[in-house]
Protein backbone atom coordinates (compact mmCIF):
# COMPACT_ATOMS: atom_id res chain seq x y z
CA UNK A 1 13.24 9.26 -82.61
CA UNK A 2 10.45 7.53 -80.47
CA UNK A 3 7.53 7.87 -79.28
CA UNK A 4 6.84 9.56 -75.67
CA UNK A 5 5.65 7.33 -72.96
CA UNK A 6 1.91 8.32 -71.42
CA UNK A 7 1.83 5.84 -68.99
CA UNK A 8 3.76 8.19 -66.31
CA UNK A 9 0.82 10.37 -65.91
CA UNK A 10 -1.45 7.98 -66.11
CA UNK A 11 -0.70 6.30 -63.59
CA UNK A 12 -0.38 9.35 -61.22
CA UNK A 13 -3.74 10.29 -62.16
CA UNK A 14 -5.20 6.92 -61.24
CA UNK A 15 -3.29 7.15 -57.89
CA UNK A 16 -5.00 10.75 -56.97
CA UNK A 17 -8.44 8.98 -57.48
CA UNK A 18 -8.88 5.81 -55.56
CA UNK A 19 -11.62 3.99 -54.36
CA UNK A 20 -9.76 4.38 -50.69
CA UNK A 21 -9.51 8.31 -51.14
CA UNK A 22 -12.71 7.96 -51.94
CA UNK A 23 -13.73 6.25 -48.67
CA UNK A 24 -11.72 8.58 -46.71
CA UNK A 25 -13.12 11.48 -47.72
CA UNK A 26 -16.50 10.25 -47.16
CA UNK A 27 -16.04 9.39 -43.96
CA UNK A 28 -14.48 12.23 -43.05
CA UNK A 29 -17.31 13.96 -44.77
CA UNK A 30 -20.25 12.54 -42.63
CA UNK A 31 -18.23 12.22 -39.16
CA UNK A 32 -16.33 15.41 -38.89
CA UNK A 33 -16.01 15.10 -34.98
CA UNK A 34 -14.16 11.38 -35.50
CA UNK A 35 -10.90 13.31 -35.86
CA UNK A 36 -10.92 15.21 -33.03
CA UNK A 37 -11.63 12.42 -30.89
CA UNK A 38 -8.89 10.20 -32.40
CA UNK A 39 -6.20 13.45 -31.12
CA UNK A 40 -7.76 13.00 -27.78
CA UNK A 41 -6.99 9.42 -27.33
CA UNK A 42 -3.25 9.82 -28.70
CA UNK A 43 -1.06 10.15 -25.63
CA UNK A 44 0.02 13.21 -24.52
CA UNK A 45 4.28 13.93 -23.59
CA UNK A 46 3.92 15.20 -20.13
CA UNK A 47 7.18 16.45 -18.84
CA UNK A 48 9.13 14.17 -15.92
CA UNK A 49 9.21 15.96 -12.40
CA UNK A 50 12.04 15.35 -10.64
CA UNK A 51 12.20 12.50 -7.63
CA UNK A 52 14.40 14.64 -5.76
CA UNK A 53 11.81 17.28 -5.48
CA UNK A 54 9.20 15.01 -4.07
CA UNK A 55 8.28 16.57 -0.91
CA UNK A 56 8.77 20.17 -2.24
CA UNK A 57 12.28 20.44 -1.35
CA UNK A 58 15.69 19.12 -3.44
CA UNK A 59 17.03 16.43 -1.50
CA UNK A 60 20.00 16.23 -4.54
CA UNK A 61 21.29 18.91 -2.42
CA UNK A 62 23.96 17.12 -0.39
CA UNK A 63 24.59 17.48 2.58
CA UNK A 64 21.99 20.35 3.31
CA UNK A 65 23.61 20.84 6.72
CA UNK A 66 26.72 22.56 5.33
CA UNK A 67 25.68 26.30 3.06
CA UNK A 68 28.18 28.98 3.74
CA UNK A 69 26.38 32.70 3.92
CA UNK A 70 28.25 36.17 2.97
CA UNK A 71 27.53 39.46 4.01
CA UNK A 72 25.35 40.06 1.05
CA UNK A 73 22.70 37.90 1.44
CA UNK A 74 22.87 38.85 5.25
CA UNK A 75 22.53 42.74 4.58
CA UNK A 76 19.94 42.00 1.80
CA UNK A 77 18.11 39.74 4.09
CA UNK A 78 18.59 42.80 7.09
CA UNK A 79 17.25 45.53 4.40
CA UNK A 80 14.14 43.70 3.08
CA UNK A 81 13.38 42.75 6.27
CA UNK A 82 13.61 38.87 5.94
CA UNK A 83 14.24 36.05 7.95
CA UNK A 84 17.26 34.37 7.52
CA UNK A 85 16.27 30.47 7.56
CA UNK A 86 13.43 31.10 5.22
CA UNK A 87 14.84 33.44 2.91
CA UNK A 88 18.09 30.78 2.56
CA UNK A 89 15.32 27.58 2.35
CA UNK A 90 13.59 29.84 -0.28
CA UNK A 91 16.37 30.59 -2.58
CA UNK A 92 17.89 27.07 -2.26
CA UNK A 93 14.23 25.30 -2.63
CA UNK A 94 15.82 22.69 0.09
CA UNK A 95 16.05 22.44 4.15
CA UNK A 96 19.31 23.84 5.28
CA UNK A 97 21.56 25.15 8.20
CA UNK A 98 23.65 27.99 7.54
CA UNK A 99 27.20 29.32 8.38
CA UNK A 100 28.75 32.21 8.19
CA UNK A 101 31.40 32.60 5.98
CA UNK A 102 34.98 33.23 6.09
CA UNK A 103 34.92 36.85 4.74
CA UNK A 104 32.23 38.32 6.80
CA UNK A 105 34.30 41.19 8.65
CA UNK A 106 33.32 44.02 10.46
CA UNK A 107 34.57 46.45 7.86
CA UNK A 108 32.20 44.96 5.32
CA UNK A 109 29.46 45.70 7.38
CA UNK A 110 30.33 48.96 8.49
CA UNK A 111 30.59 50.12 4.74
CA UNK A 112 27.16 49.06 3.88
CA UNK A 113 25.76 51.41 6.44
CA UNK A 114 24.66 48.77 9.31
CA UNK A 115 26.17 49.22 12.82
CA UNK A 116 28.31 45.92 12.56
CA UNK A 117 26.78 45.62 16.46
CA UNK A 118 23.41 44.99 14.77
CA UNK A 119 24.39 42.87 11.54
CA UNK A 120 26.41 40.11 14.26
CA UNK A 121 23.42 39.81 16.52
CA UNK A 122 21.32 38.86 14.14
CA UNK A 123 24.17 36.42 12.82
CA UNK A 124 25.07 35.09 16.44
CA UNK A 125 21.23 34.70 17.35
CA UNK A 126 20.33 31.75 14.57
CA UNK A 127 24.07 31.13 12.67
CA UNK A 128 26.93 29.08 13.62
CA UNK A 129 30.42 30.79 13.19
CA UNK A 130 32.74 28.97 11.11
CA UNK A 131 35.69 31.09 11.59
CA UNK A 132 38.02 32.11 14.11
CA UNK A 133 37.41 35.87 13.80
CA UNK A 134 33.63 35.68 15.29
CA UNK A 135 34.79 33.80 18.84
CA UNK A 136 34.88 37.26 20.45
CA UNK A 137 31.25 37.02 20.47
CA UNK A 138 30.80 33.01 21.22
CA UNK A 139 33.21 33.97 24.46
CA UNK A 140 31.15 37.42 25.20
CA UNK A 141 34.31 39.82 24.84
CA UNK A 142 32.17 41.85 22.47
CA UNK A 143 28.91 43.77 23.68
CA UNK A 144 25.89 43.17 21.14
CA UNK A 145 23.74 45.13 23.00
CA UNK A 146 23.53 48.57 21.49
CA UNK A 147 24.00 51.54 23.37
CA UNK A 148 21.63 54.40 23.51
């Protein structure tokens, strides 16, 4: 049997004190404000804004000429008393024109408790129709004034 080999410790001993660690600590003991402003010098990750959202609206949206509406966001829009165009540009955070869209019906308006004579003025005054069932009231056949 052998002897048992010292060296191993001694040599992690000697690495805990060094003549650097000593220097280090010393330093840090008679400048304590040196570290903080080595952290402000460091540069900072600063998250990337988006190009398309330059002038405060998404121009990724493509083409903004072209956003179908449904009777939802119309009835919402009628109950919370909002405007159309700015409520849509709000929610979509880009400049838009709107069209109706396919399923608007007068049923669907007439079960959410509107007079479907009020919910298609308000659609004929700033919307385009996109379907074949609103041309009564681009060709006048049907009265939106209502009647008191």
């Amino acid at each position: 049997m052998g002897k048992e080999k010292i060296s191993p410790k001694f040599t992690a001993m000697k690495r805990l004190i060094s003549s650097k660690m000593i220097k280090k600590t010393k330093e840090d003991i008679l400048n304590p404000r040196k570290k903080g402003l080595e952290k402000e010098k460091s540069p900072r990750n600063m998250p990337q804004v988006s190009s398309a959202l330059f002038f405060k609206h998404n121009s990724a949206l493509v083409p903004p000429d072209r956003v179908l509406v449904d009777t939802n966001f119309i009835n919402f829009s009628i109950q919370n008393k909002l405007d159309l165009e700015k409520a849509m540009i709000d929610c979509l955070y880009a400049k838009s024109s709107h069209r109706v869209h396919k399923g608007f019906s007068h049923s669907q308006t007439c079960s959410s408790g509107f007079t479907p004579v009020f919910a298609l003025g308000v659609i004929c005054a700033g919307f385009q129709p996109a379907i074949a069932g609103l041309a009564l009231i681009s060709q006048g056949m049907l009265n939106l004034k209502s009647s008191e």
